[in-house]
Structures are given as C-alpha cells and as structure tokens.
PDB file of N, CA and C in Angstrom:
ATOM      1  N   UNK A   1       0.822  -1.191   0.000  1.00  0.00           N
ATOM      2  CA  UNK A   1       0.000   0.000   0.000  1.00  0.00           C
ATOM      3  C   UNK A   1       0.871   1.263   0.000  1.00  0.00           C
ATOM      4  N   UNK A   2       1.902   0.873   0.784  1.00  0.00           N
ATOM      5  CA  UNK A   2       2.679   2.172   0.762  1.00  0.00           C
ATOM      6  C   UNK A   2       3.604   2.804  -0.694  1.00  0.00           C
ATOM      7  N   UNK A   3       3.529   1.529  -1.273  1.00  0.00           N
ATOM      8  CA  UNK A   3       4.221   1.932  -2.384  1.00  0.00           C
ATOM      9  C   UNK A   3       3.472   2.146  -3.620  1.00  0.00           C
ATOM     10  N   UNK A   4       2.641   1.614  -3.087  1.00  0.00           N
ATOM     11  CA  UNK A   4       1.209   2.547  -4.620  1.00  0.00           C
ATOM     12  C   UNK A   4       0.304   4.131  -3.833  1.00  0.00           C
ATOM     13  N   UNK A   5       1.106   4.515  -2.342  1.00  0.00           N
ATOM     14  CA  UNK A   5       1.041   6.081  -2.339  1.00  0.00           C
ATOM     15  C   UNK A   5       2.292   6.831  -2.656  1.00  0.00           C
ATOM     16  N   UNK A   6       2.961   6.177  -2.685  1.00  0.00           N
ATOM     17  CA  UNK A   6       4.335   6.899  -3.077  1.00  0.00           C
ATOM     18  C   UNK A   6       4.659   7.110  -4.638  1.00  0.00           C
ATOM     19  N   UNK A   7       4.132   6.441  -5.090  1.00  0.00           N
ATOM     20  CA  UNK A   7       3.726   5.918  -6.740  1.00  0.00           C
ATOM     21  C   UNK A   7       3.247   7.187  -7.071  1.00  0.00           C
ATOM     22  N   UNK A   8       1.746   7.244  -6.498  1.00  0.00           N
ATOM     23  CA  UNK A   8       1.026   8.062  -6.780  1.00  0.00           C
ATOM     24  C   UNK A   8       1.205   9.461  -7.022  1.00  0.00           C
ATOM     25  N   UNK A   9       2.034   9.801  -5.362  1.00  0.00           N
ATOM     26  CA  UNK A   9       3.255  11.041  -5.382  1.00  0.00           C
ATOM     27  C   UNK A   9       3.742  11.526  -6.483  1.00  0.00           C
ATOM     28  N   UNK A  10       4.594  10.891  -6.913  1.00  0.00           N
ATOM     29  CA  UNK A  10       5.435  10.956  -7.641  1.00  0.00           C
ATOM     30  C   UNK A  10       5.282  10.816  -9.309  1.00  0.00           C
ATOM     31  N   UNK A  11       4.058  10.219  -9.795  1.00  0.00           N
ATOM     32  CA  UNK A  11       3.261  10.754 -10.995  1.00  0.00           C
ATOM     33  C   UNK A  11       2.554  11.987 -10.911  1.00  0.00           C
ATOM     34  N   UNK A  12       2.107  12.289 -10.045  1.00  0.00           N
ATOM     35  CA  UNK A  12       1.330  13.684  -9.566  1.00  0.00           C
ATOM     36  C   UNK A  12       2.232  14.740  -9.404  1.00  0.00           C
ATOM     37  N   UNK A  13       3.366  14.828  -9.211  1.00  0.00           N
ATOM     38  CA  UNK A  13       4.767  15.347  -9.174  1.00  0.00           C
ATOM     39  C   UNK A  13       5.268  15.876 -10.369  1.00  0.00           C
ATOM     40  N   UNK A  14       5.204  14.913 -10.900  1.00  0.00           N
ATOM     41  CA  UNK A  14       6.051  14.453 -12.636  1.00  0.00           C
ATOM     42  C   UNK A  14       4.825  15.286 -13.872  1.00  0.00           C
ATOM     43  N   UNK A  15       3.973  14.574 -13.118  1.00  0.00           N
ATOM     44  CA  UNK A  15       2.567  15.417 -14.416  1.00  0.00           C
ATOM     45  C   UNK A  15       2.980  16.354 -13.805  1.00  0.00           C
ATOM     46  N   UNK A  16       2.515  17.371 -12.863  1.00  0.00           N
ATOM     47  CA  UNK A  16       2.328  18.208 -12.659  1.00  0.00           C
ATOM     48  C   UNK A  16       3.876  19.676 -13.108  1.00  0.00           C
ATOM     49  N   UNK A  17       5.451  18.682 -13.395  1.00  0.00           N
ATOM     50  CA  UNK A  17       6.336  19.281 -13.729  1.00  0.00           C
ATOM     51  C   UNK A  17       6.082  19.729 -15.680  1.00  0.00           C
ATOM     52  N   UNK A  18       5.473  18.608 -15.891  1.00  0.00           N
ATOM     53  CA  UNK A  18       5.476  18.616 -17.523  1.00  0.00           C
ATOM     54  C   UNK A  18       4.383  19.357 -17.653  1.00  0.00           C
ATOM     55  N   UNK A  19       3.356  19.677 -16.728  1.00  0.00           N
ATOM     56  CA  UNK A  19       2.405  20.764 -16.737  1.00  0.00           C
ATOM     57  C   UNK A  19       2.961  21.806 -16.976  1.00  0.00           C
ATOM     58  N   UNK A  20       3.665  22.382 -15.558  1.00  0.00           N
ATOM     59  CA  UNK A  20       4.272  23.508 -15.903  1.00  0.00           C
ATOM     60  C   UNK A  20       5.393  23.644 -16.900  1.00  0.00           C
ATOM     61  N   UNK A  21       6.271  22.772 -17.449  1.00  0.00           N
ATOM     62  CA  UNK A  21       7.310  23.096 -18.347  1.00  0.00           C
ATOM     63  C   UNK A  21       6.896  23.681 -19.814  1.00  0.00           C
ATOM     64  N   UNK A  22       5.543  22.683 -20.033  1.00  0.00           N
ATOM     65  CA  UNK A  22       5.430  23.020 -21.564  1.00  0.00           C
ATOM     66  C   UNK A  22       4.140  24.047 -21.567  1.00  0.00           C
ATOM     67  N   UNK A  23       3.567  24.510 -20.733  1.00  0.00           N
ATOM     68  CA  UNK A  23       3.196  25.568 -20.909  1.00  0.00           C
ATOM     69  C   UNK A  23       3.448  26.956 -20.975  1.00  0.00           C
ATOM     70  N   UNK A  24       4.158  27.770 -21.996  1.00  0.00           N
ATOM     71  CA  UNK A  24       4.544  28.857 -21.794  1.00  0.00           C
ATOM     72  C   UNK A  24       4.281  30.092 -21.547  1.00  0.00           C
ATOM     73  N   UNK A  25       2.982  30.069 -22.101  1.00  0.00           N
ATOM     74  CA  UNK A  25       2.773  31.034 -21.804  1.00  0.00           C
ATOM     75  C   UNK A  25       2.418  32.268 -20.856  1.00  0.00           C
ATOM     76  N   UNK A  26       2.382  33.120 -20.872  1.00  0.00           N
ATOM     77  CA  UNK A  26       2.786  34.521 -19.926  1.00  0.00           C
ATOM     78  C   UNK A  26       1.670  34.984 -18.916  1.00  0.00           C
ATOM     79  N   UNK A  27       1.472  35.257 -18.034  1.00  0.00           N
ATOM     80  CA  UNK A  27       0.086  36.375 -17.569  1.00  0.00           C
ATOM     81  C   UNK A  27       0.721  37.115 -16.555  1.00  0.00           C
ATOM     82  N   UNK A  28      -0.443  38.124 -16.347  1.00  0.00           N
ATOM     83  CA  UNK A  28       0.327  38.864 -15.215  1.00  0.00           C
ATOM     84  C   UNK A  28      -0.531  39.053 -13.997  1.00  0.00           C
ATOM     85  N   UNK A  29      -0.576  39.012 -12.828  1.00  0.00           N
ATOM     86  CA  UNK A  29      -1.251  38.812 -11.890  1.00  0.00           C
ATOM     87  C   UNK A  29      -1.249  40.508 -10.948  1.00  0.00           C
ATOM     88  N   UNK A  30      -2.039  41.328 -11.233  1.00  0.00           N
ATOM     89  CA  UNK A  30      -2.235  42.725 -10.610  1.00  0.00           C
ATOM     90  C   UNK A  30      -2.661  42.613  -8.734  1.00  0.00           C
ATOM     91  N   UNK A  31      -1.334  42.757  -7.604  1.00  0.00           N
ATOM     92  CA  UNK A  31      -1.576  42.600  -7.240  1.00  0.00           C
ATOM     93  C   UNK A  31      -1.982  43.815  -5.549  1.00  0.00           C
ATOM     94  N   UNK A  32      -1.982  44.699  -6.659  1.00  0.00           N
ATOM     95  CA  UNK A  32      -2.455  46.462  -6.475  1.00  0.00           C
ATOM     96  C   UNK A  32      -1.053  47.246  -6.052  1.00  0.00           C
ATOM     97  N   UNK A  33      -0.388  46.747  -5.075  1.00  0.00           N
ATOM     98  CA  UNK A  33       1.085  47.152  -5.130  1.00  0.00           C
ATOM     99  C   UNK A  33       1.874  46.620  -5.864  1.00  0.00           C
ATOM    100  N   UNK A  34       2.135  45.093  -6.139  1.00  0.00           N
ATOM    101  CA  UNK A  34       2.862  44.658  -7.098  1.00  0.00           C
ATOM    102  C   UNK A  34       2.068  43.896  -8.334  1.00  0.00           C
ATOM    103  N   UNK A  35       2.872  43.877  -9.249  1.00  0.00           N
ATOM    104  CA  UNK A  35       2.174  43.258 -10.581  1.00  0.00           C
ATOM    105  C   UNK A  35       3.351  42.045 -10.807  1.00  0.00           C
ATOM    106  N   UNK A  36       2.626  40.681 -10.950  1.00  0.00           N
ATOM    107  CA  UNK A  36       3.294  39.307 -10.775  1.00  0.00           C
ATOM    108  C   UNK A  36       3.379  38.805 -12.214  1.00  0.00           C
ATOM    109  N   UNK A  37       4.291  38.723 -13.142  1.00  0.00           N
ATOM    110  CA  UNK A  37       4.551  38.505 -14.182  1.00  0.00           C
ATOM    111  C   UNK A  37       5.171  36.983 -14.087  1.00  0.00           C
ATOM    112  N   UNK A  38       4.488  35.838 -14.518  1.00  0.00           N
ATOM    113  CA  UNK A  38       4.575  34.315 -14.779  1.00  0.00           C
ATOM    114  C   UNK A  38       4.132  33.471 -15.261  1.00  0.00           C
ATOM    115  N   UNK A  39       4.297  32.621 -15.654  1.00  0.00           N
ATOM    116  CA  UNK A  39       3.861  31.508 -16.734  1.00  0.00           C
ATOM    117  C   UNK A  39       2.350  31.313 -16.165  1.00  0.00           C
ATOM    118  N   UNK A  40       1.411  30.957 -16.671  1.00  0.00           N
ATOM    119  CA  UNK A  40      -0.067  30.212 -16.446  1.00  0.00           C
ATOM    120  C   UNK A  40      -0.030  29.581 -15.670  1.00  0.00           C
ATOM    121  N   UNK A  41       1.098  28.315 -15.910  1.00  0.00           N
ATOM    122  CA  UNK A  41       0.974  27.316 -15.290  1.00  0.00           C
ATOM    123  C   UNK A  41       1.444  27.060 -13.778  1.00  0.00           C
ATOM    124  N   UNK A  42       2.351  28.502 -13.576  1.00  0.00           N
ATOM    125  CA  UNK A  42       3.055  28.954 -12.405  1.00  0.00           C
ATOM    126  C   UNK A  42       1.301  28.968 -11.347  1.00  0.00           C
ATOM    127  N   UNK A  43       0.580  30.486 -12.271  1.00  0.00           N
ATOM    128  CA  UNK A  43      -0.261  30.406 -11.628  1.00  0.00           C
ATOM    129  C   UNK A  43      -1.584  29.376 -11.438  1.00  0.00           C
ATOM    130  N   UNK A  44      -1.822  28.505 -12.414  1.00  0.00           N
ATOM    131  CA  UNK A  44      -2.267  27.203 -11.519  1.00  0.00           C
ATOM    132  C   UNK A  44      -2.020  26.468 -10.151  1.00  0.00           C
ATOM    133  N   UNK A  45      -0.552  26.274 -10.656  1.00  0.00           N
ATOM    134  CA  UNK A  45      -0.123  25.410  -9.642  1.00  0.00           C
ATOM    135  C   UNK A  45       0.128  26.178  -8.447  1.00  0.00           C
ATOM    136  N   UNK A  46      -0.163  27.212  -8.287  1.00  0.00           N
ATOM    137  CA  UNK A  46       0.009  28.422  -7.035  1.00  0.00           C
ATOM    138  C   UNK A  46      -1.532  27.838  -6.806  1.00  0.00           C
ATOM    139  N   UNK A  47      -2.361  28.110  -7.228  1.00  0.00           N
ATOM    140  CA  UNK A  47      -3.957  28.669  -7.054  1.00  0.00           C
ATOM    141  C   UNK A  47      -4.232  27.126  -6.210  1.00  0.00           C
ATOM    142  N   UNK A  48      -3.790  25.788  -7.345  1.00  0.00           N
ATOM    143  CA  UNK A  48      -4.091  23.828  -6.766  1.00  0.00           C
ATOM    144  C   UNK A  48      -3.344  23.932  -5.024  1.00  0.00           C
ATOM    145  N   UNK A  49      -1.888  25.095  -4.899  1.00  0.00           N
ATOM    146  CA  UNK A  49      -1.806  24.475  -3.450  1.00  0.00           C
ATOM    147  C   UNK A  49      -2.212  25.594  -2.781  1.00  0.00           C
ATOM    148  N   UNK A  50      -2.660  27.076  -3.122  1.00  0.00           N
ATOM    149  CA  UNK A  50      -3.606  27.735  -1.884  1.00  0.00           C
ATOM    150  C   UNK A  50      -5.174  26.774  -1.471  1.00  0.00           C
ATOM    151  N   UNK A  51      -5.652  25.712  -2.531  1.00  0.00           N
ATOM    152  CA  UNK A  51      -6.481  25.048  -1.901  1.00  0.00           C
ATOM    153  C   UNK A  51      -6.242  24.061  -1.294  1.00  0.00           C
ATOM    154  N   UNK A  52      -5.021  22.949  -1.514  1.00  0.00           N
ATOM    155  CA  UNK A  52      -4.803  21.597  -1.206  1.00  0.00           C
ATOM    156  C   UNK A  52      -3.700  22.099   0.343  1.00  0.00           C
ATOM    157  N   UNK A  53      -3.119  23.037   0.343  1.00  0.00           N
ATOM    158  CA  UNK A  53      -2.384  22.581   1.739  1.00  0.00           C
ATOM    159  C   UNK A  53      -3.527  22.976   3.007  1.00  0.00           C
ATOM    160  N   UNK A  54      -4.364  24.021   2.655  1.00  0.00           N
ATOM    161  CA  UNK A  54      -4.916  23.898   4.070  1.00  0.00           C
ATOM    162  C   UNK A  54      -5.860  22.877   4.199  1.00  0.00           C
ATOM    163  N   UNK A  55      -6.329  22.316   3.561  1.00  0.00           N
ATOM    164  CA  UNK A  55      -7.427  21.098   3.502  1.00  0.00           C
ATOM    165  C   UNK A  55      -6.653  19.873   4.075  1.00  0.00           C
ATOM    166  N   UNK A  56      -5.536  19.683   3.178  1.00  0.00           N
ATOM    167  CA  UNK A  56      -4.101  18.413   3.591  1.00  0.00           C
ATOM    168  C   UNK A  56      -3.583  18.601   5.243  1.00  0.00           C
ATOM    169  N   UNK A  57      -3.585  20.285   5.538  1.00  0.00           N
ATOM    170  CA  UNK A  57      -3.707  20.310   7.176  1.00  0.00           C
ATOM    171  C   UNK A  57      -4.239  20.089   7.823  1.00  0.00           C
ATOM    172  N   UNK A  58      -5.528  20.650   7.532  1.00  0.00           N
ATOM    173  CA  UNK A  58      -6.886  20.231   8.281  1.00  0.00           C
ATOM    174  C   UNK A  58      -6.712  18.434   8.662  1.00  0.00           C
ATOM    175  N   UNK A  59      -7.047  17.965   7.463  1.00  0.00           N
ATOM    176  CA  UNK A  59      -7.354  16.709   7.561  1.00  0.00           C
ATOM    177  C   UNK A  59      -6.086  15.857   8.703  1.00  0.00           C
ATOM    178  N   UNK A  60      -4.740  16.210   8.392  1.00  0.00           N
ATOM    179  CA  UNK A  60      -3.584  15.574   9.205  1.00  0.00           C
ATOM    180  C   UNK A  60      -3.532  15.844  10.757  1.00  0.00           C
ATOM    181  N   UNK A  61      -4.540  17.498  10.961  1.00  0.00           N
ATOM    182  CA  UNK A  61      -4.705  17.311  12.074  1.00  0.00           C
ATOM    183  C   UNK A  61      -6.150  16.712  13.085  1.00  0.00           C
ATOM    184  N   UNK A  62      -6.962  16.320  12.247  1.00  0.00           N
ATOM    185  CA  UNK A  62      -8.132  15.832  12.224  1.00  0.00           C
ATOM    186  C   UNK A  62      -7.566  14.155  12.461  1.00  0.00           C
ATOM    187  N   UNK A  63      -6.478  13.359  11.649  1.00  0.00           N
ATOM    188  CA  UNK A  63      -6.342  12.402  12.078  1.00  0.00           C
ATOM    189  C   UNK A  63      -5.620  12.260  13.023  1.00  0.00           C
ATOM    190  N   UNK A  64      -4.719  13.188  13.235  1.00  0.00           N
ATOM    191  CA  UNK A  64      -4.074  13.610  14.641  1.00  0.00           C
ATOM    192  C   UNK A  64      -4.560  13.717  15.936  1.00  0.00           C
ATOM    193  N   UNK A  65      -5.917  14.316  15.830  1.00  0.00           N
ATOM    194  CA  UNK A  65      -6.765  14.079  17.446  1.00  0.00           C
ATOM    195  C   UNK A  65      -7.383  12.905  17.611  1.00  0.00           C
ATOM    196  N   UNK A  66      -8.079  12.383  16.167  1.00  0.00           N
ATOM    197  CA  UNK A  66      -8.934  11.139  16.297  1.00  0.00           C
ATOM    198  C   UNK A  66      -8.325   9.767  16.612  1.00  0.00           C
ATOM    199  N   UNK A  67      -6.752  10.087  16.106  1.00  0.00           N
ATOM    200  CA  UNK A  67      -5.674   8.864  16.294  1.00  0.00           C
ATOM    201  C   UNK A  67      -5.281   8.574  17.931  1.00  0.00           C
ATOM    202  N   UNK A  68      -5.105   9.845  18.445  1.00  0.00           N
ATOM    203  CA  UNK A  68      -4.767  10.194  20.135  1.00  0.00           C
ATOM    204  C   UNK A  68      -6.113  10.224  21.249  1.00  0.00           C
ATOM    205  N   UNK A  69      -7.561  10.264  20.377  1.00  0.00           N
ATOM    206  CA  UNK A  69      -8.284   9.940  21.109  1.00  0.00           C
ATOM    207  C   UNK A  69      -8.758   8.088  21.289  1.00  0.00           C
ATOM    208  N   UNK A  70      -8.535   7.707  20.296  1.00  0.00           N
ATOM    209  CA  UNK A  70      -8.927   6.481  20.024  1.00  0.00           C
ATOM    210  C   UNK A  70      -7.852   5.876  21.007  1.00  0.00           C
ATOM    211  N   UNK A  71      -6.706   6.397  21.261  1.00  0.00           N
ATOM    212  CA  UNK A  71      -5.430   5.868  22.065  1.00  0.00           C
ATOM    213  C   UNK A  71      -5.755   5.722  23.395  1.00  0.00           C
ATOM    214  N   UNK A  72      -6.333   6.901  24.014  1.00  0.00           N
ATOM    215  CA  UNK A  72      -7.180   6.759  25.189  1.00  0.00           C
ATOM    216  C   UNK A  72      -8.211   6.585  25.611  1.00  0.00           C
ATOM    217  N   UNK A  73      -8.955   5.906  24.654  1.00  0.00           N
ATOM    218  CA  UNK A  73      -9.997   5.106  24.826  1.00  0.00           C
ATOM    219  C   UNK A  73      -9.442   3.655  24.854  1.00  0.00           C
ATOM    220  N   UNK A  74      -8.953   3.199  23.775  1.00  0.00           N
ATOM    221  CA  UNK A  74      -8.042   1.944  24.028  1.00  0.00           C
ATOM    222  C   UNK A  74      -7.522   1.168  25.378  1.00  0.00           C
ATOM    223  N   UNK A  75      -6.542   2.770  25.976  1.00  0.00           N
ATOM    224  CA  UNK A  75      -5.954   2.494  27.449  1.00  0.00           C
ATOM    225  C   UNK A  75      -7.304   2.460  28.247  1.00  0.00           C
ATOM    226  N   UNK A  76      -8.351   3.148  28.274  1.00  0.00           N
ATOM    227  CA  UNK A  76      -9.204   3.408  29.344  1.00  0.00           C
ATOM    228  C   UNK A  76      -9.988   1.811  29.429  1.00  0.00           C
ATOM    229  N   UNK A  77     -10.443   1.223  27.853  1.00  0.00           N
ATOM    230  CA  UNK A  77     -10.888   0.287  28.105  1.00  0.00           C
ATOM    231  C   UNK A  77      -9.984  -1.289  28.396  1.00  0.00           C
ATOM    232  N   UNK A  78      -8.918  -0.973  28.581  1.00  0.00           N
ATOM    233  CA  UNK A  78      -7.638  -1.896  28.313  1.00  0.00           C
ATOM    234  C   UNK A  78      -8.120  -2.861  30.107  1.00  0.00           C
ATOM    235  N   UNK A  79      -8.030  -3.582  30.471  1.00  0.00           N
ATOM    236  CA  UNK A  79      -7.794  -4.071  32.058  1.00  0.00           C
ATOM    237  C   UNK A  79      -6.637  -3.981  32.636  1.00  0.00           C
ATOM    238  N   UNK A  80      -6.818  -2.812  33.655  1.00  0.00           N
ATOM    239  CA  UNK A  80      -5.595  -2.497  34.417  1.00  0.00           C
ATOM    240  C   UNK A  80      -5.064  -3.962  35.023  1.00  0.00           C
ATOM    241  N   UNK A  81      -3.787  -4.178  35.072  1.00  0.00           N
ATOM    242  CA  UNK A  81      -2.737  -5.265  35.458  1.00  0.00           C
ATOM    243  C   UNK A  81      -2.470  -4.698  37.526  1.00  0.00           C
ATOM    244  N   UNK A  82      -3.182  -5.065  38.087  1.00  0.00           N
ATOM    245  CA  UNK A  82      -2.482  -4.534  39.152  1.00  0.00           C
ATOM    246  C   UNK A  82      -2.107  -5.553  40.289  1.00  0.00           C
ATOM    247  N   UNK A  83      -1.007  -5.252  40.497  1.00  0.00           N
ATOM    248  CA  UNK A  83       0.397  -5.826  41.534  1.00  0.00           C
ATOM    249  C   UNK A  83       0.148  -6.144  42.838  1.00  0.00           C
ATOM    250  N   UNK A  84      -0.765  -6.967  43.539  1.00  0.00           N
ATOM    251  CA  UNK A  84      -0.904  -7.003  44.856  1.00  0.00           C
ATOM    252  C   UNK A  84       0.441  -7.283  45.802  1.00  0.00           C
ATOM    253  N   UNK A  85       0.569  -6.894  46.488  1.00  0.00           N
ATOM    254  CA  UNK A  85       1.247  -7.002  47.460  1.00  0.00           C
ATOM    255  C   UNK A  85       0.983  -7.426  48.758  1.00  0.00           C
ATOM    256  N   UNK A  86       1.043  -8.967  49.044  1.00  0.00           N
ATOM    257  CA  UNK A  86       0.469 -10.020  50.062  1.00  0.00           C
ATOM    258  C   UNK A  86       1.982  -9.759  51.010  1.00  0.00           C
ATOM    259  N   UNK A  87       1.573  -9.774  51.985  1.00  0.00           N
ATOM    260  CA  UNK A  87       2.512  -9.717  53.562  1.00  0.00           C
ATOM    261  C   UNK A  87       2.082 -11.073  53.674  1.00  0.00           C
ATOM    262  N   UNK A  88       3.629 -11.440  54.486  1.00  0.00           N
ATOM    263  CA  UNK A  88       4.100 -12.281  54.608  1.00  0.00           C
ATOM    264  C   UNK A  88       3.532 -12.607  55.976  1.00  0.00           C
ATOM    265  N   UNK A  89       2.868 -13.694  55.959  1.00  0.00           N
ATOM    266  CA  UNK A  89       2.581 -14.411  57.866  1.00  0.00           C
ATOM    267  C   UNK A  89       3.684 -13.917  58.548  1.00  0.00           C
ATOM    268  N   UNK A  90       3.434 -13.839  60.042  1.00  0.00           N
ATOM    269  CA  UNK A  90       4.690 -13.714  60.626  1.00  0.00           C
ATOM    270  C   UNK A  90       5.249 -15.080  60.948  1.00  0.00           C
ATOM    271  N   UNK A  91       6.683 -15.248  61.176  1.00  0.00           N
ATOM    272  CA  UNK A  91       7.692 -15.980  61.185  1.00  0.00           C
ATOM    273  C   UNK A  91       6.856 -17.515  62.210  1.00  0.00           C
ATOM    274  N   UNK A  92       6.807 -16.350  63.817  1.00  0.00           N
ATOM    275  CA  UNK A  92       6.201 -17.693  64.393  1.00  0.00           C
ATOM    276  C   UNK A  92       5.498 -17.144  65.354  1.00  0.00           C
ATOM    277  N   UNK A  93       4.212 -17.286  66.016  1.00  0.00           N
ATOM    278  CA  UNK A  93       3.414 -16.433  66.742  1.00  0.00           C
ATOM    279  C   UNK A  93       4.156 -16.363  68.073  1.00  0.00           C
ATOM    280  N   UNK A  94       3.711 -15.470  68.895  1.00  0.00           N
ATOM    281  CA  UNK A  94       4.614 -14.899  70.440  1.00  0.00           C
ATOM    282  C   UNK A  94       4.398 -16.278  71.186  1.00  0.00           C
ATOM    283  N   UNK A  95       4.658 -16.460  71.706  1.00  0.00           N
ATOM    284  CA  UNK A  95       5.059 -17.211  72.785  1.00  0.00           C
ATOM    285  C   UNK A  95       4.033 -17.346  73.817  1.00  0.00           C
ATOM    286  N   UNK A  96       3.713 -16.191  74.751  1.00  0.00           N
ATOM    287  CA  UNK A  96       2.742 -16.088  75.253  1.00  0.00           C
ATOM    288  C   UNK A  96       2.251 -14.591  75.171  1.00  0.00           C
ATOM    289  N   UNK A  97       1.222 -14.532  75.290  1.00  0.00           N
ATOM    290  CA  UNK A  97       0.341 -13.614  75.146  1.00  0.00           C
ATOM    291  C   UNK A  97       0.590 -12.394  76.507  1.00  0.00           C
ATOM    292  N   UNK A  98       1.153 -11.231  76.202  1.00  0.00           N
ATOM    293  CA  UNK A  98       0.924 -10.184  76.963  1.00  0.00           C
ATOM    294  C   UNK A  98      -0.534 -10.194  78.228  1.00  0.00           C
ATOM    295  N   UNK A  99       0.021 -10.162  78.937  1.00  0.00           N
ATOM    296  CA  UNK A  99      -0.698  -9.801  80.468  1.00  0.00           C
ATOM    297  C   UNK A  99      -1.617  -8.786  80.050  1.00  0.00           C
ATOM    298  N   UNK A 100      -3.140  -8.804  80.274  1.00  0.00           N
ATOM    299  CA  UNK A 100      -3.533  -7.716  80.227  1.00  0.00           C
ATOM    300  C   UNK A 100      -4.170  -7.253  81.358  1.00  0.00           C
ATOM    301  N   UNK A 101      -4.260  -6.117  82.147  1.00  0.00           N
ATOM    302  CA  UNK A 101      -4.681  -5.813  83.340  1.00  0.00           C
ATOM    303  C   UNK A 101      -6.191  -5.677  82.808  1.00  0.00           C
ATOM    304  N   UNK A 102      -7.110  -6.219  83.992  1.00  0.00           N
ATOM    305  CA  UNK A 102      -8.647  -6.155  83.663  1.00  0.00           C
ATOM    306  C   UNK A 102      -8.706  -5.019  84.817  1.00  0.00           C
ATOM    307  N   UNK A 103      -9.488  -4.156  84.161  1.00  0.00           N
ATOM    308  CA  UNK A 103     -10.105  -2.994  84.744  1.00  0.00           C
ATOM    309  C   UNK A 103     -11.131  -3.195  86.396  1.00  0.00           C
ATOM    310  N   UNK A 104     -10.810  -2.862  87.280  1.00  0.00           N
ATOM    311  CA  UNK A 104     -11.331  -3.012  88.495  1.00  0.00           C
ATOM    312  C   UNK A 104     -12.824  -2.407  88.146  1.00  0.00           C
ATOM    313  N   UNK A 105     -14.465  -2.731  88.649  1.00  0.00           N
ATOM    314  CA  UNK A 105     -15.148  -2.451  88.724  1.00  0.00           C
ATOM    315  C   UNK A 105     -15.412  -1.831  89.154  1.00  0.00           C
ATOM    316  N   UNK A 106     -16.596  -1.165  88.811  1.00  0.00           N
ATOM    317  CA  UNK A 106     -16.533   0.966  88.885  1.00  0.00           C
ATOM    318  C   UNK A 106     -17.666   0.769  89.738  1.00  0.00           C
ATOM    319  N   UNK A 107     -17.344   1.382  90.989  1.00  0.00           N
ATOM    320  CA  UNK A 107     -18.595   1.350  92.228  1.00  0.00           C
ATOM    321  C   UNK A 107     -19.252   2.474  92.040  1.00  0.00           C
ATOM    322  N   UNK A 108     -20.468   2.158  92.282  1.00  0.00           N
ATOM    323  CA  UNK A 108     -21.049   3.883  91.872  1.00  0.00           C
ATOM    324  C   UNK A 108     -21.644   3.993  93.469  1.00  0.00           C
ATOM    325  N   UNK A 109     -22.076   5.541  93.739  1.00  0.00           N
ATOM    326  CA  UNK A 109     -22.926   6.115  94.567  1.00  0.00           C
ATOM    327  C   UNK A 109     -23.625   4.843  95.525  1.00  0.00           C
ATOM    328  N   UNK A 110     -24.394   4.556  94.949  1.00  0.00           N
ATOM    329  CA  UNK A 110     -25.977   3.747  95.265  1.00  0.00           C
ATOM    330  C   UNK A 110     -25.063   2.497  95.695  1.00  0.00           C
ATOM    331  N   UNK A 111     -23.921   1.976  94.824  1.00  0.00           N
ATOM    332  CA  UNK A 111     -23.751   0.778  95.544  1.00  0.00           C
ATOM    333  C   UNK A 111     -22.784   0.994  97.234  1.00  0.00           C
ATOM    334  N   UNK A 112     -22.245   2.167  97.569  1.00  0.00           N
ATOM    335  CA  UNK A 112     -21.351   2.716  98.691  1.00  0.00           C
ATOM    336  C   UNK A 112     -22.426   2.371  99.354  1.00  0.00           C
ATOM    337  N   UNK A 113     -23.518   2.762  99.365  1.00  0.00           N
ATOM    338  CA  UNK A 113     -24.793   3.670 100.379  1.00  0.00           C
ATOM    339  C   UNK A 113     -25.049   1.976 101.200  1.00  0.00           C
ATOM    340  N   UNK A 114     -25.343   1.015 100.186  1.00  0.00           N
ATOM    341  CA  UNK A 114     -25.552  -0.465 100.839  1.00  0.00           C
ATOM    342  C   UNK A 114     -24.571  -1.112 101.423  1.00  0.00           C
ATOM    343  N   UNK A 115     -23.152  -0.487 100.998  1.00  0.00           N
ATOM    344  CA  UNK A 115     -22.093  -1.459 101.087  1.00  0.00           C
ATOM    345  C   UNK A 115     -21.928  -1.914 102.929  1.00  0.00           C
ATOM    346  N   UNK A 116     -21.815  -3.032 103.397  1.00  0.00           N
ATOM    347  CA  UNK A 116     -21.742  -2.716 104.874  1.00  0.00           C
ATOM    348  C   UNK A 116     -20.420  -2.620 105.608  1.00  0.00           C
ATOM    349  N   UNK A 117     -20.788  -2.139 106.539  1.00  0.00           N
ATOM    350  CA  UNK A 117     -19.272  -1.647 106.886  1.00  0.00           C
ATOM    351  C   UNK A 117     -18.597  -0.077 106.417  1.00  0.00           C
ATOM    352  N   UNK A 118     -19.654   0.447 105.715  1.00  0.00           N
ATOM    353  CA  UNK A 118     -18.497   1.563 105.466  1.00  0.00           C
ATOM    354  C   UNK A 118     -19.417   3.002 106.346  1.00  0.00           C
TER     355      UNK A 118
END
C-alpha cells in the first residue's frame, strides 16, 4: 500500500512538472502594489496548493486528534494489570500472650450507700 502512495506522489509530481514546463505562456497577476509577471501554469499550480495545503492540514490534524483519542480510549478500556502485594505471615506467633490488666469495677454512689461496713 505504501508503495502505490508513493507511486502516486510521484506521478502527480512528474505530471504536474510537464504541466508547468510546456506551458509557456505569460500572464500577469495585478496585485495592487505589485504586478506578478509568470507563466499560467506557475499560476495554476500556485492557485491547486492555496487550496490543497490547508485542507491536507486540516485533515492531518483531524487524524491527529482522532488517532490520540482512540489511544485513550483503548488504554481506558484496556484491564488495568495490578500488583498485589500479600505480607508475609509472621515468622512464628509470640510465645505467650501479653498480660492484660482487667479494669477493676466501677462502684457507683448507690452501691457505697448499701455497702456494709463503710
């Protein structure tokens, strides 16, 4: 494919040189300060790329966003790969279990008042 656009190039190139070579003749282009004296075919081929390069831009940058959006749509719908990171059991459990002090029971008011002896 690539070499029947390059093909293409390059006949479009070639015509377009034998365009301008064998046409000789003259015009003059009034262009209120200056007056542009050149072949016809000069001014054709002036007139074919004031239309074809901004269109040829347009379009390159038209496939330029649609190429970079399609890219991140791609990634967005892609399935993220993600890396868990499992901890390791510990080696070997303690030995014995830390002492824990149990909290002495909280006497209130009402139970002093019955308590006997006090």
């Amino acid at each position: 494919m690539q070499f029947i656009k390059i093909l293409f190039w390059v006949l479009l190139l070639v015509a377009t040189f034998i365009f301008w070579w064998t046409n000789e003749a003259r015009a003059s282009l009034d262009l209120g300060a200056a007056v542009v004296e050149a072949r016809v075919s000069t001014f054709v081929v002036g007139a074919f790329l004031l239309g074809f390069l901004p269109t040829w831009l347009l379009l390159r940058g038209s496939k330029w966003r649609l190429s970079r959006r399609i890219k991140t749509l791609e990634d967005a719908a892609r399935p993220v790969a993600t890396t868990t990171t499992r901890t390791a059991p510990p080696a070997s459990p303690p030995s014995s279990p830390a002492p824990t002090a149990e909290p002495a029971p909280a006497v209130s008011s009402v139970d002093q008042s019955k308590a006997p002896g006090l």
